[in-house]
C-alpha atoms as a PDB file:
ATOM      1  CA  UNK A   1      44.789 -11.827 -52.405  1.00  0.00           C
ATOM      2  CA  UNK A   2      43.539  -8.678 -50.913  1.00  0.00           C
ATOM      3  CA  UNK A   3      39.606 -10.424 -50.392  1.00  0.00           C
ATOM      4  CA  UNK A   4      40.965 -13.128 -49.057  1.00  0.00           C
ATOM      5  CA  UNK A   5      42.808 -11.628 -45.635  1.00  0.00           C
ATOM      6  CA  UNK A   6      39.526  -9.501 -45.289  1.00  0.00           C
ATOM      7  CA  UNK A   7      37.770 -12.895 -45.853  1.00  0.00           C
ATOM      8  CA  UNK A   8      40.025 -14.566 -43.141  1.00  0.00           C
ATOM      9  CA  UNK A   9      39.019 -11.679 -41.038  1.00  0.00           C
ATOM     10  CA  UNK A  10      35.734 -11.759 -41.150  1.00  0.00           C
ATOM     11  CA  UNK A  11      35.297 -15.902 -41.088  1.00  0.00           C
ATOM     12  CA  UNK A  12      37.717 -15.095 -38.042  1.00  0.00           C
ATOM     13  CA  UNK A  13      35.146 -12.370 -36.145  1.00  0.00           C
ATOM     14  CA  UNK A  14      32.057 -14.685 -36.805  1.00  0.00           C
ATOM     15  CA  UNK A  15      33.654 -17.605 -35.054  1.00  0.00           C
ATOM     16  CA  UNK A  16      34.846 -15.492 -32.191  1.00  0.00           C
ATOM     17  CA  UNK A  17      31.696 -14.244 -31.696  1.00  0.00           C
ATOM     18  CA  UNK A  18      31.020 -16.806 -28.779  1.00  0.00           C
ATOM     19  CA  UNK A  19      34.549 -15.795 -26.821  1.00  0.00           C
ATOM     20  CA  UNK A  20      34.082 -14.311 -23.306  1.00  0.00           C
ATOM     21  CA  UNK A  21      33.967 -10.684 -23.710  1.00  0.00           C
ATOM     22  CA  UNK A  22      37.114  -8.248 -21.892  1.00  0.00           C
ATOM     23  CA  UNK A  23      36.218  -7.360 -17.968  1.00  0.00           C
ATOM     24  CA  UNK A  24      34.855  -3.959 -19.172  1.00  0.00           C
ATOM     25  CA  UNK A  25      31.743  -5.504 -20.567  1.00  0.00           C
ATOM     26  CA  UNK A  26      31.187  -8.155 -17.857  1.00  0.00           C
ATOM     27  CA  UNK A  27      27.868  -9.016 -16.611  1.00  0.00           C
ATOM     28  CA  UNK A  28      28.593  -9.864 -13.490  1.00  0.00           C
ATOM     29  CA  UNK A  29      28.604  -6.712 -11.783  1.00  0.00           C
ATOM     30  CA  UNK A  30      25.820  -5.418  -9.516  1.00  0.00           C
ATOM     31  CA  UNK A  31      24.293  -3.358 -10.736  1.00  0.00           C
ATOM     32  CA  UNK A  32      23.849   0.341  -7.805  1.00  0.00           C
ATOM     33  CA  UNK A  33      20.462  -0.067  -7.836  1.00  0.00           C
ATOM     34  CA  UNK A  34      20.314  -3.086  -6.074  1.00  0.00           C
ATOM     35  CA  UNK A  35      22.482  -2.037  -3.518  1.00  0.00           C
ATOM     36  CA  UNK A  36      20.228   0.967  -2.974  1.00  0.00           C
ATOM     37  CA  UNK A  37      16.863  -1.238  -2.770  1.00  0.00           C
ATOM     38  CA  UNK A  38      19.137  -4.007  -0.255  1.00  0.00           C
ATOM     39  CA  UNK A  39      19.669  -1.079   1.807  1.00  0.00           C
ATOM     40  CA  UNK A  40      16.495  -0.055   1.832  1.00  0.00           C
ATOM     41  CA  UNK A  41      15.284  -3.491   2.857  1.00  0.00           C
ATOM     42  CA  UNK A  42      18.340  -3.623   5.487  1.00  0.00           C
ATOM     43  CA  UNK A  43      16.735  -0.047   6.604  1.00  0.00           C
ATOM     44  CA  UNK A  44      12.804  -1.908   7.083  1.00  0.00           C
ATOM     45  CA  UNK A  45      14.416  -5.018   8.940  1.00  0.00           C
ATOM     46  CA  UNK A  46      15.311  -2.747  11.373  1.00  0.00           C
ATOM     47  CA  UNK A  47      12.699  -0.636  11.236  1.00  0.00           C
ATOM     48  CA  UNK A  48      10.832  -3.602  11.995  1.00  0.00           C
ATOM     49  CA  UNK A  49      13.026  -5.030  14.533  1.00  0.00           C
ATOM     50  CA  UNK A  50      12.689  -1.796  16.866  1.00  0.00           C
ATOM     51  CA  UNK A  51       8.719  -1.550  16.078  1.00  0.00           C
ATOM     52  CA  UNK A  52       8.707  -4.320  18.042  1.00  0.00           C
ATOM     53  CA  UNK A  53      10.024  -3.102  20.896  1.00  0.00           C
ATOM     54  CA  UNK A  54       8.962   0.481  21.442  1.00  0.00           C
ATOM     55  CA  UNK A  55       5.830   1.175  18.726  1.00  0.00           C
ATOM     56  CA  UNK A  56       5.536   4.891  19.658  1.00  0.00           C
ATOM     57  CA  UNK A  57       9.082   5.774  20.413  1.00  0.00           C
ATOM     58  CA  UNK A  58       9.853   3.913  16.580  1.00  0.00           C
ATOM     59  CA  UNK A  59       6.912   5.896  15.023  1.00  0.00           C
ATOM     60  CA  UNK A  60       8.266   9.377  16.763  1.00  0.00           C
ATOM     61  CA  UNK A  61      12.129   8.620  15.584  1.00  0.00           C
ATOM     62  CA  UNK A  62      11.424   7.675  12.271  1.00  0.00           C
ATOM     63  CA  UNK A  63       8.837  10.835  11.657  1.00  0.00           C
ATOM     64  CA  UNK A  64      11.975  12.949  12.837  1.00  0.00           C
ATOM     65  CA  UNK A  65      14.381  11.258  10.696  1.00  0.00           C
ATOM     66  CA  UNK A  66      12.144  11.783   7.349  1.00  0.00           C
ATOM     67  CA  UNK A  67      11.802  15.310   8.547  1.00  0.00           C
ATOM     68  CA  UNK A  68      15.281  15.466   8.838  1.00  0.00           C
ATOM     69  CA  UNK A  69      15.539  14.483   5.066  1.00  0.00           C
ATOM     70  CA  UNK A  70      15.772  11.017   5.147  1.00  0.00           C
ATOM     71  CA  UNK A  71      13.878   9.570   2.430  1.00  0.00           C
ATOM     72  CA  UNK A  72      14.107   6.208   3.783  1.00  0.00           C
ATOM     73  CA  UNK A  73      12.617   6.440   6.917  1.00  0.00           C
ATOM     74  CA  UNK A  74       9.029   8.333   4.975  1.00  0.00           C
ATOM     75  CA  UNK A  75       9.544   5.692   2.720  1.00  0.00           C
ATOM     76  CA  UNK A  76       9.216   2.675   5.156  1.00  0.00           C
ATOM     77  CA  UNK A  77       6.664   4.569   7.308  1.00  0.00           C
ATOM     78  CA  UNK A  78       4.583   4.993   4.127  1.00  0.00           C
ATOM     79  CA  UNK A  79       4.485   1.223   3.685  1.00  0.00           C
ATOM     80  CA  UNK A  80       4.100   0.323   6.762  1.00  0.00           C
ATOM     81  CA  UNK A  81       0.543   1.573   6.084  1.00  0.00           C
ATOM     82  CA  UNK A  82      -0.746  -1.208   4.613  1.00  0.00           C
ATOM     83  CA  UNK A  83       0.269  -3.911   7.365  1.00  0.00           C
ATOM     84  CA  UNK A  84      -2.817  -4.525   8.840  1.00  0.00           C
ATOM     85  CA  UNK A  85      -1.830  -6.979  11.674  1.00  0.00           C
ATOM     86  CA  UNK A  86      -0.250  -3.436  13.675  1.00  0.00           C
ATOM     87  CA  UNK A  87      -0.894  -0.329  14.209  1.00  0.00           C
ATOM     88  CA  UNK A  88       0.346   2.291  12.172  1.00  0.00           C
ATOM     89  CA  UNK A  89       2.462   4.853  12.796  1.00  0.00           C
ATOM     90  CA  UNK A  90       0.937   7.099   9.373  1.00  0.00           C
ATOM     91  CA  UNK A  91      -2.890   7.356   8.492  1.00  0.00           C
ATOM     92  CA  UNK A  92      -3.086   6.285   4.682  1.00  0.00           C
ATOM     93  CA  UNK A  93      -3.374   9.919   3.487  1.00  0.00           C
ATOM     94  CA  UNK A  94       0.088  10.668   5.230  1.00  0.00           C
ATOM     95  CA  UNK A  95       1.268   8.007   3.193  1.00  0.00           C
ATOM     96  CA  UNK A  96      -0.030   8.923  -0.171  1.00  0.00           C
ATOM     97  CA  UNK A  97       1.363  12.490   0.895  1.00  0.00           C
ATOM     98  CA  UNK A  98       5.002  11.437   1.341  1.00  0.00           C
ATOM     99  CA  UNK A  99       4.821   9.152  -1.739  1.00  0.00           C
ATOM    100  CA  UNK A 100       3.845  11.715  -3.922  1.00  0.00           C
ATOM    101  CA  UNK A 101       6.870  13.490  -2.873  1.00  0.00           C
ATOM    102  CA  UNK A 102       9.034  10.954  -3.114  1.00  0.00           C
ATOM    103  CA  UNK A 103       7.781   9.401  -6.495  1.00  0.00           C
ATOM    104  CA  UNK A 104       8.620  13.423  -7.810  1.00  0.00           C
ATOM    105  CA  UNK A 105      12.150  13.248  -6.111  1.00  0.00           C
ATOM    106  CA  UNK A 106      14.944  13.338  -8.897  1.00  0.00           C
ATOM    107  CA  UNK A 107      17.534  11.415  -6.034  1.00  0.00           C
ATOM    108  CA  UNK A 108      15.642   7.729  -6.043  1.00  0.00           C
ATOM    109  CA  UNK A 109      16.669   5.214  -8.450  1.00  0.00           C
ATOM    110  CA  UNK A 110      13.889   4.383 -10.884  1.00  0.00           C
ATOM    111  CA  UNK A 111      13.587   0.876  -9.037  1.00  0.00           C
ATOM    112  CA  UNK A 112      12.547   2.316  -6.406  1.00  0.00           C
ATOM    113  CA  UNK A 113      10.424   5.486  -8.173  1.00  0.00           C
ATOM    114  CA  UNK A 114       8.415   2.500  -9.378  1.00  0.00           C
ATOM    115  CA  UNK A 115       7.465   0.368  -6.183  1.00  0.00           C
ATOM    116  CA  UNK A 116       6.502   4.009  -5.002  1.00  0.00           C
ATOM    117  CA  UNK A 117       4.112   4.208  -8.139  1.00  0.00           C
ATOM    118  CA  UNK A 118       2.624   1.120  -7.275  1.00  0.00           C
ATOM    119  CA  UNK A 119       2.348   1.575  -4.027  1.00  0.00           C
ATOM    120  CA  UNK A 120       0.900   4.856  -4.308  1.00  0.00           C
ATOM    121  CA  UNK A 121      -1.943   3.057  -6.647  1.00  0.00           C
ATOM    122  CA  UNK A 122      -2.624   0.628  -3.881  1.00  0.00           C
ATOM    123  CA  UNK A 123      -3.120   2.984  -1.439  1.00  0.00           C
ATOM    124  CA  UNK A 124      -5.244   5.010  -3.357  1.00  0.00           C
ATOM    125  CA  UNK A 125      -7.756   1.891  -4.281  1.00  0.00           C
ATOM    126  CA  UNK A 126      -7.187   1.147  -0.463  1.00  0.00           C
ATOM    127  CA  UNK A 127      -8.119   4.948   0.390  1.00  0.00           C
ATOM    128  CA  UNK A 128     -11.435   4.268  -2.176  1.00  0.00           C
ATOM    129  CA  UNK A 129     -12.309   1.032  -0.837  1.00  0.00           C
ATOM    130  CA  UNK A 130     -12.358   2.484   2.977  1.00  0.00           C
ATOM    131  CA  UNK A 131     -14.386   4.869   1.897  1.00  0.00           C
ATOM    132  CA  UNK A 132     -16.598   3.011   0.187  1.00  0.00           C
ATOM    133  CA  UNK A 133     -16.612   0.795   2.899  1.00  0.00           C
ATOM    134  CA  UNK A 134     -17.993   3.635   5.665  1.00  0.00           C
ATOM    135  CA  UNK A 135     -20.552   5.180   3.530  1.00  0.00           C
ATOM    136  CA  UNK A 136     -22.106   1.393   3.302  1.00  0.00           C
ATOM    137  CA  UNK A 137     -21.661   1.171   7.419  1.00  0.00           C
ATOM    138  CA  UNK A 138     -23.449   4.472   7.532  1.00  0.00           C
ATOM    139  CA  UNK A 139     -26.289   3.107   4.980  1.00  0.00           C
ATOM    140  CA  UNK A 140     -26.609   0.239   7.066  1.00  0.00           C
ATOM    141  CA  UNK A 141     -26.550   1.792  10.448  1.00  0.00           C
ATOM    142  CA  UNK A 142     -29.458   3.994   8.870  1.00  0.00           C
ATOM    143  CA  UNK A 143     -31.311   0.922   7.650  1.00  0.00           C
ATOM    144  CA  UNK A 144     -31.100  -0.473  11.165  1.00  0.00           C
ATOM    145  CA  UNK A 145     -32.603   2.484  12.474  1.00  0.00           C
ATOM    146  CA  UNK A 146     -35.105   2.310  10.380  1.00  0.00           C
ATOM    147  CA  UNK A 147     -36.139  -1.253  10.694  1.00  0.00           C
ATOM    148  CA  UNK A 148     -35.929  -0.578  14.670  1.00  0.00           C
ATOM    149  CA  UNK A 149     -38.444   2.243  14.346  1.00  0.00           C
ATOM    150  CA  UNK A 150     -40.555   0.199  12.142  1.00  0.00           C
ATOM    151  CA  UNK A 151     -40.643  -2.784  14.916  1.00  0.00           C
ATOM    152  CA  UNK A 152     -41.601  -0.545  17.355  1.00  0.00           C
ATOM    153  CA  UNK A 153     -44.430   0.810  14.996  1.00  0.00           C
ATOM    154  CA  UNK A 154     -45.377  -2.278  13.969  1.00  0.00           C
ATOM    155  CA  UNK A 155     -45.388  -3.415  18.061  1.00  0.00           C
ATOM    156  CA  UNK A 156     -47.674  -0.209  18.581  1.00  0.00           C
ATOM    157  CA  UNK A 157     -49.849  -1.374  15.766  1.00  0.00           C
ATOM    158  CA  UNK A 158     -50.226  -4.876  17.526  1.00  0.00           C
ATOM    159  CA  UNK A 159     -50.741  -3.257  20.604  1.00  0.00           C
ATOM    160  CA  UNK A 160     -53.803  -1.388  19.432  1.00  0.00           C
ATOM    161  CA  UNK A 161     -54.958  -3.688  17.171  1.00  0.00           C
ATOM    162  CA  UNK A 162     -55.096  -6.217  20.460  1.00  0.00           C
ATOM    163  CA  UNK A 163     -57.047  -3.242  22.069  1.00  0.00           C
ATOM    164  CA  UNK A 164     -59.411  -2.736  19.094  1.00  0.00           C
ATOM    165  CA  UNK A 165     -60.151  -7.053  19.553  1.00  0.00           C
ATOM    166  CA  UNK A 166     -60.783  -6.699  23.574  1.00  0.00           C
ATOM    167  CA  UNK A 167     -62.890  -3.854  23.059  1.00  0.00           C
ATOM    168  CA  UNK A 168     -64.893  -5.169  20.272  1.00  0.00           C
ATOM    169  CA  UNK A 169     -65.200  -8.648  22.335  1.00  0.00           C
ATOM    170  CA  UNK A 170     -66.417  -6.209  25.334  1.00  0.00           C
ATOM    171  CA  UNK A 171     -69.210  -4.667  22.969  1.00  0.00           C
ATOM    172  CA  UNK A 172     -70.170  -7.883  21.697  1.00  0.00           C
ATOM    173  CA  UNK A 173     -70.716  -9.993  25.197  1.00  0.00           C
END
């Protein structure tokens, strides 16, 4: 009699076990980081919205607010970095700077730690790749000089080599 109420009670639990659980386990909550990265987008519309309209006076308020302490505002000044279509208000090393110190900042929610991470590797290839990128403009601007000053040698060469032809048809007459 005894193993059969715990029997009952257990056949009772297993077919329970698809019941909607009490409020205190509900799924259905936000969860605070998302309210901290819609913020943050909230914070880049605008951002955005007064780039727009006055690029250096933006650029000057939003350096003073991340000086201020605002994480935010270094935060969407460091990615506006990469938008190529503008100007920027940071150089990419400026970026990579403030990054760092916000990737090692214990108040950012790991969300958001992480888009800095990858960010910060972006920015580094993109740092790389620009400098590749120059020291091949420099090769080629040194190539160009050097195929200029051979045309002009090679025009000399012509030059005298037209000489050397008039004189020899000269000696030859």
């Amino acid at each position: 009699m005894k193993w059969s109420l715990l029997l009952y009670g257990a056949i009772l639990v297993c077919l329970s076990g698809c019941q909607h659980l009490p409020p205190l386990y509900s799924t259905q909550k936000p969860p605070a980081m998302h309210t901290e990265l819609a913020q943050l987008m909230e914070y880049g519309a605008k951002f955005a919205s007064e780039y727009e309209g006055a690029t250096k006076e933006t650029c000057a308020k939003y350096k003073q607010l991340y000086q201020q302490g605002d994480w935010q505002a270094g935060w969407i000044l460091a990615l506006h970095v990469t938008d190529t279509k503008q100007k920027n208000c940071l150089n990419s090393k400026q970026a990579i700077q403030i990054l760092t110190t916000l990737e090692s900042d214990n108040l950012i929610n790991s969300e958001i730690i992480w888009l800095t991470h990858i960010h910060l590797n972006w920015l580094a290839e993109l740092e790389l790749q620009t400098k590749k990128a120059s020291r091949i403009k420099r090769l080629i601007n040194r190539k160009q000089v050097q195929i200029n000053e051979l045309k002009k040698e090679n025009q000399d060469l012509v030059e005298k080599l037209e000489a050397l032809k008039a004189i020899e048809t000269s000696i030859n007459q």
